[in-house]
Protein backbone atom coordinates (compact mmCIF):
# COMPACT_ATOMS: atom_id res chain seq x y z
CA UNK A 1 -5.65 -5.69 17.93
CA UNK A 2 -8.53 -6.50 15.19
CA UNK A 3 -11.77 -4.26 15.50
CA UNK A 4 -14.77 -5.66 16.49
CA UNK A 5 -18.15 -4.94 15.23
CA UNK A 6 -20.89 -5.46 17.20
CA UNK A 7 -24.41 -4.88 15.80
CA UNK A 8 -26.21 -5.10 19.21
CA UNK A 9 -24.26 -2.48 21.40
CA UNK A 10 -21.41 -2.58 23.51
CA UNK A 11 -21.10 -4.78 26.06
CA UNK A 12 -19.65 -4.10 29.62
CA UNK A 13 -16.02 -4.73 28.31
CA UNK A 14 -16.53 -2.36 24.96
CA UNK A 15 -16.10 1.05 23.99
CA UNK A 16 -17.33 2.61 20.79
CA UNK A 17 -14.38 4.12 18.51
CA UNK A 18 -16.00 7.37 17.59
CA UNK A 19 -14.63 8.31 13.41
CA UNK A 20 -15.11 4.29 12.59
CA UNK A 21 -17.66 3.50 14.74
CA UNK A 22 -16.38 0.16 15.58
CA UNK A 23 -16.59 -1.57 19.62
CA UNK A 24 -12.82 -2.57 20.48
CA UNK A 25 -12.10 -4.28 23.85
CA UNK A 26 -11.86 -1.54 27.06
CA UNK A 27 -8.31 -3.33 27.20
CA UNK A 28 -6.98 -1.06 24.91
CA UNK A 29 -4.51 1.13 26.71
CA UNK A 30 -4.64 4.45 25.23
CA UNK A 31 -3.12 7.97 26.65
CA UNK A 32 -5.43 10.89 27.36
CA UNK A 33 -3.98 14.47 25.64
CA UNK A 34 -3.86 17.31 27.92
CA UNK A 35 -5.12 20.63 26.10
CA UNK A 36 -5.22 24.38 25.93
CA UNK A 37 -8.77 25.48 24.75
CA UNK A 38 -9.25 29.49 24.91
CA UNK A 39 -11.22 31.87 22.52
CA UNK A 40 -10.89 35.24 21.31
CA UNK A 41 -13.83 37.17 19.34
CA UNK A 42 -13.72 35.16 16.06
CA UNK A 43 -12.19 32.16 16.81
CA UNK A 44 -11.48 28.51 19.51
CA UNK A 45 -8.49 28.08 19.99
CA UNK A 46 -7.45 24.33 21.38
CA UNK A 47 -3.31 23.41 21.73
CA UNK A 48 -1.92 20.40 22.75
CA UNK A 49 1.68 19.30 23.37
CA UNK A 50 2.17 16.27 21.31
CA UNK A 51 6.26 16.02 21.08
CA UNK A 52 7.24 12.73 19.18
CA UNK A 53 4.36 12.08 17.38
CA UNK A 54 4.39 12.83 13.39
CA UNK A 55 1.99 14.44 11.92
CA UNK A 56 0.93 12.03 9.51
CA UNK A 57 -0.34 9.88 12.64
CA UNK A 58 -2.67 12.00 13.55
CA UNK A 59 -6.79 12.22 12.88
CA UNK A 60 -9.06 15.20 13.70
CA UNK A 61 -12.32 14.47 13.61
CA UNK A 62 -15.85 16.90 14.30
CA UNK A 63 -19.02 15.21 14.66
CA UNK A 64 -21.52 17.68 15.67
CA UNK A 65 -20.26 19.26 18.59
CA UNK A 66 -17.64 16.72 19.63
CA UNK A 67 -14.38 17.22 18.49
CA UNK A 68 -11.75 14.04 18.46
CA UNK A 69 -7.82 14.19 18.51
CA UNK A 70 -6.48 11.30 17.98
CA UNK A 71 -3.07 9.40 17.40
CA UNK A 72 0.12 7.36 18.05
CA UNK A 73 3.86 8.23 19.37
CA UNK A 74 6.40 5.49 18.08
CA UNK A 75 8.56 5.05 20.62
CA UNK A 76 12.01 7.00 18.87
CA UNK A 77 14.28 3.29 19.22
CA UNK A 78 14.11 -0.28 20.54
CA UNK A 79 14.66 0.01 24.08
CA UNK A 80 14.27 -3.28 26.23
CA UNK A 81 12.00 -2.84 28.86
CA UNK A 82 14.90 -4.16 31.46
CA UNK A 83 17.44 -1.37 30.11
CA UNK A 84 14.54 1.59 31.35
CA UNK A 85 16.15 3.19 34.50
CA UNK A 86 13.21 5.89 34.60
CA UNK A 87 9.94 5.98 32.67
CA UNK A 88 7.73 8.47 32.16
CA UNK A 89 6.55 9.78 28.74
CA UNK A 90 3.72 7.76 27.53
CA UNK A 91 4.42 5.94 23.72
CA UNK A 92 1.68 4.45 22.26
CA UNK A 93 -2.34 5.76 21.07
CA UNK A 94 -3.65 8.77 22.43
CA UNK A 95 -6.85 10.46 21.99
CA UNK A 96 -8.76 13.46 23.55
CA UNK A 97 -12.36 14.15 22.73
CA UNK A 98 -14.09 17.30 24.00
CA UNK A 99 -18.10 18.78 23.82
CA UNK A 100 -17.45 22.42 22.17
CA UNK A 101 -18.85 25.08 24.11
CA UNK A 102 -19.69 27.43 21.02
CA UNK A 103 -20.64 26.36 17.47
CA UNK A 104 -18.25 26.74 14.72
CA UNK A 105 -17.82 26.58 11.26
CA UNK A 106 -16.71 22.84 10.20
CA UNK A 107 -15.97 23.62 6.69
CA UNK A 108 -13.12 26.16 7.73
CA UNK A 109 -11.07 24.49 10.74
CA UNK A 110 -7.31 24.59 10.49
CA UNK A 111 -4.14 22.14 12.19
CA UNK A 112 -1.30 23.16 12.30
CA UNK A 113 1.98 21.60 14.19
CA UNK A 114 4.98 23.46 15.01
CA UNK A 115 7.82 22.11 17.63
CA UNK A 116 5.51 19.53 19.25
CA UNK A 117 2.76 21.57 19.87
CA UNK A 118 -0.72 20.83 17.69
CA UNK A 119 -2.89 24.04 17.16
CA UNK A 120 -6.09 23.56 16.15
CA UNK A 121 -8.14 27.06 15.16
CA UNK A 122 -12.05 26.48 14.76
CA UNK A 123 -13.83 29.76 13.46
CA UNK A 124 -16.97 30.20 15.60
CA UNK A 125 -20.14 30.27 13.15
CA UNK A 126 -21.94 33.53 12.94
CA UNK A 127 -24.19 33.85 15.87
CA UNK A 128 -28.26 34.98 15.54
CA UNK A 129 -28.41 38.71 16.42
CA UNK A 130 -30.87 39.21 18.76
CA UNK A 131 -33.45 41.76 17.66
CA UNK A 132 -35.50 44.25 20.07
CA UNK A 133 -38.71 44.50 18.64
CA UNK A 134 -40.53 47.88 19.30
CA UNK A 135 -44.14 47.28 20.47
CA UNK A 136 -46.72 50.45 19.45
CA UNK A 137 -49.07 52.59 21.08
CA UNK A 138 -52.09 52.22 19.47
């Protein structure tokens, strides 16, 4: 489906693509990522089970504080619909886009994949120490 652009804002049946900025049609069927997010004292950690999608068809994207995961799984073979006895696992785009909780350092983010499972590891930035200031007697 060809990208839109539309200079005036979306319109009731648009949503704004977030790394091209472009307004495609709310039509567009895409699946929603289920994540892992946890921390320990220097880092955010964020996982997400993505078996079947390559990792060469998949964008990361940080604007500020909103970080975007987003991609395709191919379905594996040509299956006709009519030869499906069960289906569940979703083939197609995906994307997840979360509001980080603690600031981090952009320049230093790392992605890794290993067995289906995406690992993203965002350094949190140094945080302002908070300084007691002594008042005197005079």
């Amino acid at each position: 489906m060809p990208h839109r652009r539309n200079p005036t804002g979306p319109t009731q049946d648009q949503t704004k693509s977030p790394e091209t900025n472009d307004w495609l049609p709310l039509g567009s069927h895409e699946g929603q990522l289920s994540l892992d997010i946890y921390q320990t004292d220097k880092d955010l950690i964020i996982k997400s089970t993505i078996a079947g999608a390559n990792p060469n068809d998949i964008q990361i994207y940080l604007k500020n504080d909103l970080l975007t995961i987003r991609g395709k799984r191919n379905l594996p073979a040509d299956v006709a619909d009519a030869d499906f006895l069960f289906r569940e696992c979703y083939w197609g785009p995906f994307s997840r886009s979360i509001i980080l909780p603690v600031e981090v350092q952009a320049d230093k983010i790392k992605a890794s994949m290993d067995n289906g499972v995406l690992t993203v590891v965002l350094p949190k930035a140094p945080q302002a120490k908070q300084i007691i200031i002594k008042i005197k007697n005079q």
